[in-house]
N, C-alpha and C. Protein backbone atom coordinates (compact mmCIF):
# COMPACT_ATOMS: atom_id res chain seq x y z
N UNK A 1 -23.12 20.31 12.01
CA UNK A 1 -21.91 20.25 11.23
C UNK A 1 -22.18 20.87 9.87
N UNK A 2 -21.52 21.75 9.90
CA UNK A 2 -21.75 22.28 8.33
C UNK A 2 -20.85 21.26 6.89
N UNK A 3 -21.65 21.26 6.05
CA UNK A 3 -21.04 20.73 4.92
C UNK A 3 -20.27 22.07 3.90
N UNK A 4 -19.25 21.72 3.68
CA UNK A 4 -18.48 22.39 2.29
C UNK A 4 -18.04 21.50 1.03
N UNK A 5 -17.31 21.86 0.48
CA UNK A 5 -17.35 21.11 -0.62
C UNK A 5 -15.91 20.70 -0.53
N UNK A 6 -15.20 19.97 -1.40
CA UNK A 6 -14.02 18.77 -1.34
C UNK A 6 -12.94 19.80 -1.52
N UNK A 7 -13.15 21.26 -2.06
CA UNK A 7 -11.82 22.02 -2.34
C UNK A 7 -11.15 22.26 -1.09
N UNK A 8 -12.50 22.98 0.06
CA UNK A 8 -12.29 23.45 1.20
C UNK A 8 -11.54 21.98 2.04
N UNK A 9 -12.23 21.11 2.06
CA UNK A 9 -11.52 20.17 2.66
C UNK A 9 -9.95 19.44 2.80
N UNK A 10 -9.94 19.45 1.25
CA UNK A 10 -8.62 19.17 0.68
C UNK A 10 -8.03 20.59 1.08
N UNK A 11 -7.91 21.38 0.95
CA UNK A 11 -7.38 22.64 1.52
C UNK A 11 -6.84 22.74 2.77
N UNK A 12 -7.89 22.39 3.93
CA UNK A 12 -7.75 22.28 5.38
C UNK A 12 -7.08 21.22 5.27
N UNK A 13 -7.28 20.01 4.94
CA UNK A 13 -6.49 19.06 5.14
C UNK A 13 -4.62 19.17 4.92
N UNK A 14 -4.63 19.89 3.38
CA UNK A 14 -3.19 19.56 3.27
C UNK A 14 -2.89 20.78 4.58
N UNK A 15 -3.61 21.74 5.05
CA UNK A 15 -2.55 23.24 5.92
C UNK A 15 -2.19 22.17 7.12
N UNK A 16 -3.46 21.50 7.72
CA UNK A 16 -2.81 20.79 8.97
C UNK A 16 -1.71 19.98 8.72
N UNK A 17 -1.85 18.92 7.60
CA UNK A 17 -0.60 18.20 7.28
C UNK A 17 0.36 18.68 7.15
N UNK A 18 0.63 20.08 6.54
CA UNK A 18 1.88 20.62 6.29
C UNK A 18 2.42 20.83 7.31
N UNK A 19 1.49 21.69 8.22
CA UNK A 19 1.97 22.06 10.02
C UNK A 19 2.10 20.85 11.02
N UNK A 20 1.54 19.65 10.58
CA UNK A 20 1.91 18.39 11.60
C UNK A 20 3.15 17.74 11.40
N UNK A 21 3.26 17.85 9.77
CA UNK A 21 4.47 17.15 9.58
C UNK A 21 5.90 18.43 9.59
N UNK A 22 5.84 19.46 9.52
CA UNK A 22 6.63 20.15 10.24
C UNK A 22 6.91 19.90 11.37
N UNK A 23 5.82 19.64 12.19
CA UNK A 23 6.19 19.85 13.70
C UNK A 23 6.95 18.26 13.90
N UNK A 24 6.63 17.32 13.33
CA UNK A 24 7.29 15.90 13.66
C UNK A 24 8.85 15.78 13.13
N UNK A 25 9.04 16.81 12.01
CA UNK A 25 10.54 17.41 11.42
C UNK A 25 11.61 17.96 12.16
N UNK A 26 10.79 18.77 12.63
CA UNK A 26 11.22 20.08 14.35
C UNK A 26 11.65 18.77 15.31
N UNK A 27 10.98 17.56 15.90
CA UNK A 27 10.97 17.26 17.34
C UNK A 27 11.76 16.05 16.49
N UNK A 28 11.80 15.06 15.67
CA UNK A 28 13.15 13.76 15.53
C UNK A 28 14.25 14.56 15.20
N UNK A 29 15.49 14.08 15.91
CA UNK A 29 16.77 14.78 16.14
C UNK A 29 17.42 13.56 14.65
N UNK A 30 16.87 12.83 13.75
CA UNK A 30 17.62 11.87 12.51
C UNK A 30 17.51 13.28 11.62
N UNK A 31 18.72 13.43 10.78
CA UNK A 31 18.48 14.25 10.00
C UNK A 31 17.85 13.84 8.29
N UNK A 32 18.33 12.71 8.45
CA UNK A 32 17.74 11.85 7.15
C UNK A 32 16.05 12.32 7.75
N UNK A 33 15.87 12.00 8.55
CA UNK A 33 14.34 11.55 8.89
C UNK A 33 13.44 13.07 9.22
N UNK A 34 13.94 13.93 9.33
CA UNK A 34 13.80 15.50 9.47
C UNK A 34 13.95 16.30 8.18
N UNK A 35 15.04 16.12 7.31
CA UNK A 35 14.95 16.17 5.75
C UNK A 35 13.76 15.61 5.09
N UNK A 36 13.15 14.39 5.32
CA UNK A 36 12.09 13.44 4.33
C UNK A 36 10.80 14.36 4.54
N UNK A 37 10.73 14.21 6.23
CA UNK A 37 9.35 15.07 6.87
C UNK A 37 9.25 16.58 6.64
N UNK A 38 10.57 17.03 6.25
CA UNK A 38 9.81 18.57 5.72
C UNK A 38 10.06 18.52 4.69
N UNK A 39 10.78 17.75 3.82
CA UNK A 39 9.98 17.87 2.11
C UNK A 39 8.60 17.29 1.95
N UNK A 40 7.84 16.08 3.08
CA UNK A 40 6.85 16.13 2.66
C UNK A 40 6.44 17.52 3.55
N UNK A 41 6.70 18.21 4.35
CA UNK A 41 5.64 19.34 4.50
C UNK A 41 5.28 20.27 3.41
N UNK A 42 6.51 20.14 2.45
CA UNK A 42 6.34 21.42 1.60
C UNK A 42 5.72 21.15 0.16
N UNK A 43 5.38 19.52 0.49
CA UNK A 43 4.36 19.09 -0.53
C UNK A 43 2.73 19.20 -0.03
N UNK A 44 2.71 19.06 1.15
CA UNK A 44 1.98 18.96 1.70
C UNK A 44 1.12 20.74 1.97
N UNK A 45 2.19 21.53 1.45
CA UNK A 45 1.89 22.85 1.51
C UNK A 45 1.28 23.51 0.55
N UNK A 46 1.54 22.96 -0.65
CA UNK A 46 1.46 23.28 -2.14
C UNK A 46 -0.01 23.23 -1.90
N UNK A 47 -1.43 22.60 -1.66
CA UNK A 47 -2.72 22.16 -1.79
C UNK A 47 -3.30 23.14 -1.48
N UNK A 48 -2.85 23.80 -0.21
CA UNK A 48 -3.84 24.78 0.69
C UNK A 48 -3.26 26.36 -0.06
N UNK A 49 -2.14 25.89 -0.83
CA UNK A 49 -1.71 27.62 -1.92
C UNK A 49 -2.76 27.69 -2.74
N UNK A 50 -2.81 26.31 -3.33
CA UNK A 50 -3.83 27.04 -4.83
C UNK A 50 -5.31 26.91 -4.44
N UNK A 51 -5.62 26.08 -3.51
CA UNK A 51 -7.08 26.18 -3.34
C UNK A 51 -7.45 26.75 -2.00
N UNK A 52 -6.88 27.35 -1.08
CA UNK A 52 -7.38 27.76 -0.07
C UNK A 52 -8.02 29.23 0.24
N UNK A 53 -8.46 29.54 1.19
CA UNK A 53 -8.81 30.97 1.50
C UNK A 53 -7.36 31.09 2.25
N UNK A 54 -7.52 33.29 1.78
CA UNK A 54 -6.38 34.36 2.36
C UNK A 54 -6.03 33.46 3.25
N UNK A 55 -6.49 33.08 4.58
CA UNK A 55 -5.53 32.83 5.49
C UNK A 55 -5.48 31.28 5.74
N UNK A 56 -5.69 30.67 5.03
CA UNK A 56 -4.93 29.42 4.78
C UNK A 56 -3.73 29.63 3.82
N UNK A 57 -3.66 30.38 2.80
CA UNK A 57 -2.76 30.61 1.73
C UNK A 57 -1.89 31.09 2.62
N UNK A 58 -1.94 32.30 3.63
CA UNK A 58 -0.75 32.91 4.51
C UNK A 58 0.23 32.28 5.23
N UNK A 59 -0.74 31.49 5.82
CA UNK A 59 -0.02 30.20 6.83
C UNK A 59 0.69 28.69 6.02
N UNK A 60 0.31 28.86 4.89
CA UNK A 60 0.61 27.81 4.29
C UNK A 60 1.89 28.46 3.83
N UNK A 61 2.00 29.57 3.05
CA UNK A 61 3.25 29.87 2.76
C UNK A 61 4.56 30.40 3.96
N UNK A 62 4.40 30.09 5.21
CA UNK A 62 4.93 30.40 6.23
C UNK A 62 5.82 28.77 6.29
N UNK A 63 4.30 27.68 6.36
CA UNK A 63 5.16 26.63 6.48
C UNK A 63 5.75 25.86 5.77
N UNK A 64 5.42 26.46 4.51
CA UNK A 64 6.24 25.92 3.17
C UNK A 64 7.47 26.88 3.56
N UNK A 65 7.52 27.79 3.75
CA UNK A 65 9.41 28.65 4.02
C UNK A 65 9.72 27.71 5.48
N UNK A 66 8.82 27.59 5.95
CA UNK A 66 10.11 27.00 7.33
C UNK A 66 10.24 25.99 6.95
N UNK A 67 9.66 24.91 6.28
CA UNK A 67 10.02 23.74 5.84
C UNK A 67 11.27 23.51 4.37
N UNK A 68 11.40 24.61 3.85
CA UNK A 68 12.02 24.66 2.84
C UNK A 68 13.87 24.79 3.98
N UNK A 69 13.45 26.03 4.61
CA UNK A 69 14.85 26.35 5.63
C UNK A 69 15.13 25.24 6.33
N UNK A 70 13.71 24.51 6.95
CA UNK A 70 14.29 23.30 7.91
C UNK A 70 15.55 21.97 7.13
N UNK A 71 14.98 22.21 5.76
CA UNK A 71 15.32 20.83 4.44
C UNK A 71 16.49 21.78 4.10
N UNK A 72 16.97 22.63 3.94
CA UNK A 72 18.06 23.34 3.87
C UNK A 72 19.55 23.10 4.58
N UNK A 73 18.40 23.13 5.86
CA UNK A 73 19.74 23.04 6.99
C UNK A 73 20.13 21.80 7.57
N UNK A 74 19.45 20.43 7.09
CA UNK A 74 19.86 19.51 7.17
C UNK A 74 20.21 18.61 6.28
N UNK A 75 19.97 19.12 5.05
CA UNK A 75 20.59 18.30 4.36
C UNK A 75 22.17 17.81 4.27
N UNK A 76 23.18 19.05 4.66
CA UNK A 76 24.32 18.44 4.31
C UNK A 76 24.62 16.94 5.67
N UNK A 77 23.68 17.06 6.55
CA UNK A 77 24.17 16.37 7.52
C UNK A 77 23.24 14.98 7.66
N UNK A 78 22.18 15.29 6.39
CA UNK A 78 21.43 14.03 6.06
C UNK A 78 22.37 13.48 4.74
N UNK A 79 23.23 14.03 4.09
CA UNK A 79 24.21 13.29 3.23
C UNK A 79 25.26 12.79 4.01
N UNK A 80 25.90 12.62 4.76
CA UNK A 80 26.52 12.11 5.89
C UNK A 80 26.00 11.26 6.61
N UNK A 81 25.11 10.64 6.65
CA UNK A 81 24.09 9.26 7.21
C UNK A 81 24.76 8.42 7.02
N UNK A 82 25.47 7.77 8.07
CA UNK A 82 26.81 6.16 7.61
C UNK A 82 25.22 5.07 6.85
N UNK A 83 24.19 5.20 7.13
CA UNK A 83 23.33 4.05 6.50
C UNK A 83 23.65 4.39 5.20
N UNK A 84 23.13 5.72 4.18
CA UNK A 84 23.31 5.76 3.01
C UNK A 84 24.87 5.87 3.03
N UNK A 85 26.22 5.79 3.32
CA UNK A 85 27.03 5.45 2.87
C UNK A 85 27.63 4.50 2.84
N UNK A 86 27.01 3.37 3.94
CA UNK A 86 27.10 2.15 4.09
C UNK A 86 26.55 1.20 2.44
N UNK A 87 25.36 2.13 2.29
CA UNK A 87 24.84 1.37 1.32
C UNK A 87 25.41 1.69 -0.29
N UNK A 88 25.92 2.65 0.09
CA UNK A 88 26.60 3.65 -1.75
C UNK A 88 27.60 2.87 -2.27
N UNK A 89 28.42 2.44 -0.85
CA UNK A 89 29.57 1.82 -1.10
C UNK A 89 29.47 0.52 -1.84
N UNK A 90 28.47 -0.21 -1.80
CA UNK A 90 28.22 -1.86 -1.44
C UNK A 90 27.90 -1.22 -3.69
N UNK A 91 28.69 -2.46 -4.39
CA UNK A 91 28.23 -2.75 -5.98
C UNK A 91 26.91 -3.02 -6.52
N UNK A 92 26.22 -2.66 -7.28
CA UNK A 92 25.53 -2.71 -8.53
C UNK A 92 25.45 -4.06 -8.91
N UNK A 93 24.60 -4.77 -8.44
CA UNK A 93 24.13 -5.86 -8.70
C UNK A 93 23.90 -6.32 -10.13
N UNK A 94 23.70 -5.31 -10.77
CA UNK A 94 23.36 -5.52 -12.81
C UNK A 94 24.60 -4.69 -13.42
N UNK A 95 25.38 -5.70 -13.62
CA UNK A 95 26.53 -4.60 -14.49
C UNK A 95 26.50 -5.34 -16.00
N UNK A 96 26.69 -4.00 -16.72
CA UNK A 96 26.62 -4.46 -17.86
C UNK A 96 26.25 -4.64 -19.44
């Protein structure tokens, strides 16, 4: 097993996270829950930009754009969630 140092790791780590939690964004049909999972991909993308090698940086910025388009295209239909409007509706417990 070769050893590297914590940049490389943290690097590899966030590209898979970005691409796992994409892919778990892609396959739940909740759009609330498909919105959350690719904004974290595209946090999850940011790690492997500034510290990775060429082709971690390539792939990372692939799944930071599909994750940005995926969070795009569901949002208007993750604002439409009867839970969060169930809950918008209901008063402010501290008025005052």
């Amino acid at each position: 097993m070769k050893t590297g140092s914590i940049k490389d790791a943290a690097a590899t780590g966030g590209f898979w996270s970005a691409w796992l939690l994409l892919a778990a964004a892609l396959l739940i049909p909740n759009p609330t829950a498909a919105f959350f999972l690719s904004f974290l991909s595209v946090t999850a993308a940011v790690v492997p930009l500034a510290f990775g090698n060429a082709k971690l940086r390539i792939s990372s910025i692939i799944a930071l754009l599909l994750a940005v388009a995926l969070a795009s295209s569901v949002v208007g239909k993750a604002r439409n969630d009867p839970y969060f409007k169930k809950n918008r509706a209901t008063p402010s417990l501290q008025k005052g």
